[in-house]
C-alpha atoms as a PDB file:
ATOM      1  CA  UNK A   1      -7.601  16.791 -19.383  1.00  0.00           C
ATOM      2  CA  UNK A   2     -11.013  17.506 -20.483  1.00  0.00           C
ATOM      3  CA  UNK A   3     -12.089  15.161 -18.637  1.00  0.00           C
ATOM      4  CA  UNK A   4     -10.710  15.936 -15.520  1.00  0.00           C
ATOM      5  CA  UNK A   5     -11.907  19.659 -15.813  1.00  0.00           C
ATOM      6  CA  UNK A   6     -15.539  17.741 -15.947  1.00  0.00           C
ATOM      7  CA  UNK A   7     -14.460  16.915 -11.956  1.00  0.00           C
ATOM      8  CA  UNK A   8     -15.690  20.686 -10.989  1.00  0.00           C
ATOM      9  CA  UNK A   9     -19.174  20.309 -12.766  1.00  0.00           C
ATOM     10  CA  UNK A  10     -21.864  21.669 -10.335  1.00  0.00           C
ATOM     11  CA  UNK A  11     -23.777  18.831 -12.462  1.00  0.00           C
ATOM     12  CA  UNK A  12     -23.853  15.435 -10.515  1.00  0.00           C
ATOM     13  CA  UNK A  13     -24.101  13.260 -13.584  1.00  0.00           C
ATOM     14  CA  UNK A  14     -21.700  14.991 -15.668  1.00  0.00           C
ATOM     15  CA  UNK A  15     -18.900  14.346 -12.845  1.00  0.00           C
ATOM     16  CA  UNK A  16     -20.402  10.433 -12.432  1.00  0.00           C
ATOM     17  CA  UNK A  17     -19.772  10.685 -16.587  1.00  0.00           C
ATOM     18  CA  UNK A  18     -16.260  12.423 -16.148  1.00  0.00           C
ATOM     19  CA  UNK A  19     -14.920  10.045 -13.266  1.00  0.00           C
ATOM     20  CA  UNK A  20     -16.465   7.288 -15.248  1.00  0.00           C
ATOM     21  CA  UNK A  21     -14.399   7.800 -18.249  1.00  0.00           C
ATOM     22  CA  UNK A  22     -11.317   7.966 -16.071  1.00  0.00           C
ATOM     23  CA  UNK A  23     -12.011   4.898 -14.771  1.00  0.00           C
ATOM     24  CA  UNK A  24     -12.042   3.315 -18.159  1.00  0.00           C
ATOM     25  CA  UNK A  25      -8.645   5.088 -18.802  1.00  0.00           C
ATOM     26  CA  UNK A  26      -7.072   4.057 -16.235  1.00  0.00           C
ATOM     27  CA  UNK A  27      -7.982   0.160 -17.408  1.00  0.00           C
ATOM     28  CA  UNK A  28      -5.355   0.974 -19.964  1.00  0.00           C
ATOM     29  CA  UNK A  29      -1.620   0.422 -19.949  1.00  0.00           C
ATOM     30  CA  UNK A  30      -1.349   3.326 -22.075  1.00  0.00           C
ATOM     31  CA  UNK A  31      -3.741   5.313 -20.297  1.00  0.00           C
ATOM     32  CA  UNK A  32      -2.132   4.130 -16.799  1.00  0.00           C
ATOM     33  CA  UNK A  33       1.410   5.922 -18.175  1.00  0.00           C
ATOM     34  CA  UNK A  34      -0.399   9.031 -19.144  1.00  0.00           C
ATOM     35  CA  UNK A  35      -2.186   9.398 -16.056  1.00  0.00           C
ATOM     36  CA  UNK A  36       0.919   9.173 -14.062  1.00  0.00           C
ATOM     37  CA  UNK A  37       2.832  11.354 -16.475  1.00  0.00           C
ATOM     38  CA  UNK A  38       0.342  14.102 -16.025  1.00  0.00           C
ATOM     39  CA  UNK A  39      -0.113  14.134 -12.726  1.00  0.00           C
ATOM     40  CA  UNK A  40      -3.585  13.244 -12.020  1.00  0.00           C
ATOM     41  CA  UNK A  41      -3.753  11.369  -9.270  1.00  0.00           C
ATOM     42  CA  UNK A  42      -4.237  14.202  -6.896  1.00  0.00           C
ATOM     43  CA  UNK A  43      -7.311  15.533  -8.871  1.00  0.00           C
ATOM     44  CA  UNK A  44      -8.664  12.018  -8.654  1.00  0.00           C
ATOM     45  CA  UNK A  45      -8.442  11.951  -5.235  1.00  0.00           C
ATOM     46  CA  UNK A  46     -10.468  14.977  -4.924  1.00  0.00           C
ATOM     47  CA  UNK A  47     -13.210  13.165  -5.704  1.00  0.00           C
ATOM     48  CA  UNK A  48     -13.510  10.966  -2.962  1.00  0.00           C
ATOM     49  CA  UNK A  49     -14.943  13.920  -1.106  1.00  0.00           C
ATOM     50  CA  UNK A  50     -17.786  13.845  -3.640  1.00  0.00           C
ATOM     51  CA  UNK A  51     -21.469  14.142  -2.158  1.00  0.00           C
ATOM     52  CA  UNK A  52     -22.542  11.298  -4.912  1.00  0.00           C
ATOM     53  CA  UNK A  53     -21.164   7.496  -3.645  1.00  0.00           C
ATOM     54  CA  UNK A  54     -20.885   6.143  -7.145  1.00  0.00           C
ATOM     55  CA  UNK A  55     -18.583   9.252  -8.113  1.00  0.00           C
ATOM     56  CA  UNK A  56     -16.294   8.230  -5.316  1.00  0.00           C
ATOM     57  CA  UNK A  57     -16.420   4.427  -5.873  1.00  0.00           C
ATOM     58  CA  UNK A  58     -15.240   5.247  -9.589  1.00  0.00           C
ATOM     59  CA  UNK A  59     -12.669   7.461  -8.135  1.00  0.00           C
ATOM     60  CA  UNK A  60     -11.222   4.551  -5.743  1.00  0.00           C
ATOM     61  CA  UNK A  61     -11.246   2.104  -8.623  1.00  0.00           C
ATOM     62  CA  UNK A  62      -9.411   4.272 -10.998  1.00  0.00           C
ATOM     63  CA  UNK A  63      -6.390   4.622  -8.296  1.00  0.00           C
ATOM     64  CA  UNK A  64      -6.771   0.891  -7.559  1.00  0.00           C
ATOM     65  CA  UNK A  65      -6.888   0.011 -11.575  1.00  0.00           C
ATOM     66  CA  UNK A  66      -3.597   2.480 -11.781  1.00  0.00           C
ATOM     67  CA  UNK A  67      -2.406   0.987  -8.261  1.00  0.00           C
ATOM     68  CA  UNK A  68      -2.176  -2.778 -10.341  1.00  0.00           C
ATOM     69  CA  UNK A  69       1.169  -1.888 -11.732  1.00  0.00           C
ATOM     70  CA  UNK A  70       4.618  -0.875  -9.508  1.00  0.00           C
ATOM     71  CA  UNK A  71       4.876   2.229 -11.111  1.00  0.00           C
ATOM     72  CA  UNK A  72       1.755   3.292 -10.662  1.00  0.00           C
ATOM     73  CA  UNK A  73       1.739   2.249  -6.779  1.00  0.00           C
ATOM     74  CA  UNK A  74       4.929   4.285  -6.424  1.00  0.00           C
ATOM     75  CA  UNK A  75       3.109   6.939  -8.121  1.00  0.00           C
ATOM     76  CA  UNK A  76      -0.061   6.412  -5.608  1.00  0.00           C
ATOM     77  CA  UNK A  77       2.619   6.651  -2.620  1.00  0.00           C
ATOM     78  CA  UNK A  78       4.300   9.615  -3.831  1.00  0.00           C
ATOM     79  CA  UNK A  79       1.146  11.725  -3.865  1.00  0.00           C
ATOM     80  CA  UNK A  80       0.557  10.709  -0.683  1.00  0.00           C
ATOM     81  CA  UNK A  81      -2.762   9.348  -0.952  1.00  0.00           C
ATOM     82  CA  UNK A  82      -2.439   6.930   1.638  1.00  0.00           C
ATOM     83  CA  UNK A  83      -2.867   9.984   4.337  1.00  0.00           C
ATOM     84  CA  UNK A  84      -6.166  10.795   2.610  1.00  0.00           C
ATOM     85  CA  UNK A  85      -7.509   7.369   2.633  1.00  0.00           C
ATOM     86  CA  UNK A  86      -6.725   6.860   6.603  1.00  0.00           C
ATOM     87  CA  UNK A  87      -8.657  10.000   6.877  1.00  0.00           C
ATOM     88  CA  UNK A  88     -10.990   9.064   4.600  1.00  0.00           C
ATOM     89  CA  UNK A  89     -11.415   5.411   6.755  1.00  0.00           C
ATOM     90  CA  UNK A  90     -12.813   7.367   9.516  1.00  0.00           C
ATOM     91  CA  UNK A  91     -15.361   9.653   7.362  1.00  0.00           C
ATOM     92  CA  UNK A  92     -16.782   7.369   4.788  1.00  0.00           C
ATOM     93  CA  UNK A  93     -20.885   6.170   5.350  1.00  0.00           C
ATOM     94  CA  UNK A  94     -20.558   3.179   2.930  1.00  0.00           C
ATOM     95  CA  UNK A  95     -19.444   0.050   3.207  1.00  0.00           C
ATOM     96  CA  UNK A  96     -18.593  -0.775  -0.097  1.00  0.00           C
ATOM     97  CA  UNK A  97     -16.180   2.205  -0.305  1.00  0.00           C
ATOM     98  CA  UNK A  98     -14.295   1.223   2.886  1.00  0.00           C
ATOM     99  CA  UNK A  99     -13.257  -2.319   1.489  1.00  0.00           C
ATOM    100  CA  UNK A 100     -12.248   0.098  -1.813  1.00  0.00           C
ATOM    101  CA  UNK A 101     -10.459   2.028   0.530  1.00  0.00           C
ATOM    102  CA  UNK A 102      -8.859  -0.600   2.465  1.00  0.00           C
ATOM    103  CA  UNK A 103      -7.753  -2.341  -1.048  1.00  0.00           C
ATOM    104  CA  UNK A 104      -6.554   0.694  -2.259  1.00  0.00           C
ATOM    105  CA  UNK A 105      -3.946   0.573   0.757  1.00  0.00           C
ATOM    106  CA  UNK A 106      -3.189  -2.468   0.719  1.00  0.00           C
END
């Protein structure tokens, strides 16, 4: 959760460190079932509006990590974060983050 508050730093690299971090967490069956239990899917997604492109490449891979499992593609589905990434299709500059987004809904 600590980490997660990190998402609102007015400090670029603390929120690449934060969403970093998550990223590695989410690499973890254990972490995978606490990140699903608590709900944090939705503040992840908040970060694909970040100004900084790695932030929101680390963001799509966490969801994509947590998105390897049924449960946690249910869990993915039931936050409704395929509406944000259709959106997000239309918006996003770089390349790399549109085949992240086009995994991620697949």
């Amino acid at each position: 959760m600590q980490l997660v508050g990190c998402f609102q730093d007015k400090n670029h690299e603390i929120r690449e460190l934060a969403s970093r971090a998550i990223l590695k967490v989410a690499g973890t069956e254990m972490g995978r079932v606490i990140f699903v239990s608590n709900n944090l899917i939705e503040v992840t997604a908040t970060l694909f509006f970040d100004e900084v492109k790695k932030i929101r490449e680390n963001a799509y891979r966490t969801l994509l990590n947590l998105s390897e499992f049924t449960f946690g593609c249910q869990a993915v589905i039931d936050a409704d974060i395929l509406r944000v990434l259709v959106d997000k299709l239309i918006a996003e500059p770089e390349a790399e983050i549109l085949v992240l987004i086009l995994e991620l809904m697949n």
